[in-house]
Protein backbone atom coordinates (compact mmCIF):
# COMPACT_ATOMS: atom_id res chain seq x y z
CA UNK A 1 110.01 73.47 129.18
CA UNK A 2 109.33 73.42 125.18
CA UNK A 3 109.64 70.05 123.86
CA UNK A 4 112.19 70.17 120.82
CA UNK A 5 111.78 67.29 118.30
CA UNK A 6 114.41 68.43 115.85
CA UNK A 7 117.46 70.56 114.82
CA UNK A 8 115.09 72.73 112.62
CA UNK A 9 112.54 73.17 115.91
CA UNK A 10 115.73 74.12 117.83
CA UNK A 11 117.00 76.17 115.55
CA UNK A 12 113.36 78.16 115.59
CA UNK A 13 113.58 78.35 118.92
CA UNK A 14 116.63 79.64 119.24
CA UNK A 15 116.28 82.42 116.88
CA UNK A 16 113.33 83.65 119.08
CA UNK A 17 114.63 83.54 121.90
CA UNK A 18 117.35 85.83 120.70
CA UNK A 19 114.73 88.14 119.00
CA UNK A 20 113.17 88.41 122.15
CA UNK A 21 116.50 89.29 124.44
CA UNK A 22 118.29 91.17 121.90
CA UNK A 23 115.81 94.33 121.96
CA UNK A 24 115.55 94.71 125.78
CA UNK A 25 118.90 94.06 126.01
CA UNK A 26 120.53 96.13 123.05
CA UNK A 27 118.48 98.66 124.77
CA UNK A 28 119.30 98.77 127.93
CA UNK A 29 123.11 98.55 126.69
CA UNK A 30 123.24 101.44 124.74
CA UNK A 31 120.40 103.87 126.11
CA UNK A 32 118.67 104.05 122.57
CA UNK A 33 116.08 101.30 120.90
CA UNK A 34 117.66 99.72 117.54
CA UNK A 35 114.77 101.30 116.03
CA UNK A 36 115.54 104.55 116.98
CA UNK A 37 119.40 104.38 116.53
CA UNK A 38 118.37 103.80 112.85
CA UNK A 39 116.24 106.51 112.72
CA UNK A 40 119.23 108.98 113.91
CA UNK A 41 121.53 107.20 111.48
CA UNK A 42 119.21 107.69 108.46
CA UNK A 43 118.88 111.27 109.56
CA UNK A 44 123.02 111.42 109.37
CA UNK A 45 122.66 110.80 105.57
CA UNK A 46 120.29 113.39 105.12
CA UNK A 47 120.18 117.18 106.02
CA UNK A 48 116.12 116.91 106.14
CA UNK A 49 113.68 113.97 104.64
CA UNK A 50 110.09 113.39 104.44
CA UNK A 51 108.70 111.40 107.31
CA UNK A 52 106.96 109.01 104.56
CA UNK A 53 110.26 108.22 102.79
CA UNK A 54 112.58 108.04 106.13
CA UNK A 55 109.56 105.47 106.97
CA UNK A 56 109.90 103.57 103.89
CA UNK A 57 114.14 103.63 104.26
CA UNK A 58 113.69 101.67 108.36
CA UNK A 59 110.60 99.67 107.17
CA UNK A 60 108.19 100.44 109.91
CA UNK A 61 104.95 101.33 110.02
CA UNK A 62 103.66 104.64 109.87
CA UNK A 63 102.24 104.47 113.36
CA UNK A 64 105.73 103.30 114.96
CA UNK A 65 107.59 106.18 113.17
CA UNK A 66 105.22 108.91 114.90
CA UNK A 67 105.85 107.47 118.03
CA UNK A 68 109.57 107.00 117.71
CA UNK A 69 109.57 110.66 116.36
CA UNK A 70 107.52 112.28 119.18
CA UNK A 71 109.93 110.49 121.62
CA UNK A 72 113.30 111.83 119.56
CA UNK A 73 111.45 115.03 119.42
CA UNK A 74 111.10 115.59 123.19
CA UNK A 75 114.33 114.24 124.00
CA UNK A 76 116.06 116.59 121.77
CA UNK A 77 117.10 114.89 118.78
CA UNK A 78 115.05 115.91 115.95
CA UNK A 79 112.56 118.40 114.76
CA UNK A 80 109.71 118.09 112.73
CA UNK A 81 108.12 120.64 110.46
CA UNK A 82 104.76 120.53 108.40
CA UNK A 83 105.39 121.28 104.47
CA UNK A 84 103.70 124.46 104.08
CA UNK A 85 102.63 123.76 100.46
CA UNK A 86 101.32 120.54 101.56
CA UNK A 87 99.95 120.40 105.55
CA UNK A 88 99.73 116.40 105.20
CA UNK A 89 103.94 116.09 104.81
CA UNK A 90 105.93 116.33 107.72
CA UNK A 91 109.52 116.72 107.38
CA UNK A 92 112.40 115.55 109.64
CA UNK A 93 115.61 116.84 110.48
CA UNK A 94 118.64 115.84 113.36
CA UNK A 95 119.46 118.23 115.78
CA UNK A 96 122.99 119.29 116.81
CA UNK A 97 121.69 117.51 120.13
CA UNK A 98 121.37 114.17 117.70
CA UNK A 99 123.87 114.69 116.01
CA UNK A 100 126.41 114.43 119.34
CA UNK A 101 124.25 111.67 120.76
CA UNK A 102 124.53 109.45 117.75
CA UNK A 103 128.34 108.75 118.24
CA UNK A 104 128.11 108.08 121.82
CA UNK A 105 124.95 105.42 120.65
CA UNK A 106 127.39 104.43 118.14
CA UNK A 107 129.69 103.02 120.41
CA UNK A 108 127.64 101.22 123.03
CA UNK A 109 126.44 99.95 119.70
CA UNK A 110 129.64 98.23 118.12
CA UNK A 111 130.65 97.08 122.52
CA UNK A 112 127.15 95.63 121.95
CA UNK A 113 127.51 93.37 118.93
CA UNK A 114 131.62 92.58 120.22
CA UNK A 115 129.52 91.08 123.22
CA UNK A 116 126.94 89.37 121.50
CA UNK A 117 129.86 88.22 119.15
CA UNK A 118 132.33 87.07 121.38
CA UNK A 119 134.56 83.74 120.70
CA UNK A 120 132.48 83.84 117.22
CA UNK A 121 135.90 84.01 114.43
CA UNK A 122 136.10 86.66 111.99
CA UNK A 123 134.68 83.37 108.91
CA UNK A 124 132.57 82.18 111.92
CA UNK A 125 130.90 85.71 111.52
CA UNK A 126 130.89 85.82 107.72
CA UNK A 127 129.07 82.36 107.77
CA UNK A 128 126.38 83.65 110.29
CA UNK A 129 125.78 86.66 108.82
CA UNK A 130 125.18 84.63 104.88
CA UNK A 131 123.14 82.08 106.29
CA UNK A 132 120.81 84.54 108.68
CA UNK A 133 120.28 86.93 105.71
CA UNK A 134 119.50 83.50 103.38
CA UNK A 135 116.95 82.75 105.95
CA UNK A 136 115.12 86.64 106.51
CA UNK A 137 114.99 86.22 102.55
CA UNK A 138 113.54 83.10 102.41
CA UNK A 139 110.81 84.69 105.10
């Protein structure tokens, strides 16, 4: 077991622990990576984007996006197309396959976070979320 000399090393810990159970489990939960969800939700807001630019809106890299792509792609969810004017662009656009998947992800999504969140209060939540955001800034 990890020795823990202080509140700041437990807090550390802590938070990686949960960074390392939340993605299996979130996962496993609602049938969909967080990754991907995001992808499909981006794709909601738009009726077809450039894979650079939906790459820059998740902040991943450009080797993760392929791959999350190819994957949506053969289950279904999106198409890709190359730009004829310009065979380096490839542009992305939900299916009506994604589009009826999303809300089902949706909701194993929000059962998801009332799990994770459960007992927390409704300031209890507010608190978290201010001082977790302070700290991914200060990163």
């Amino acid at each position: 077991m990890t020795r823990i000399g202080s509140k700041e090393e437990l807090i550390l810990y802590l938070l990686n622990g949960l960074g390392n159970k939340i993605s299996p489990k979130f996962e496993r939960c609602t049938g969909i990576s967080s990754s991907r969800l995001e992808i499909l939700h981006e794709l909601c807001r738009s009726d077809e984007i450039n894979q650079s630019t939906l790459q820059k809106c998740i902040d991943i890299d450009s080797a993760a996006i392929t791959r999350h792509l190819k994957q949506l792609e053969a289950d279904g969810m999106v198409t890709r197309r190359r730009n004829p004017d310009d065979n380096r662009v490839t542009f992305v656009r939900l299916t009506e396959e994604g589009r009826r998947r999303i809300g089902a992800y949706t909701a194993e999504k929000e059962l998801f976070i009332r799990q994770i969140l459960h007992g927390f209060s409704e300031e209890e939540v507010h608190v978290l979320a201010d001082m977790l955001e302070r700290m991914q800034n200060n990163i």
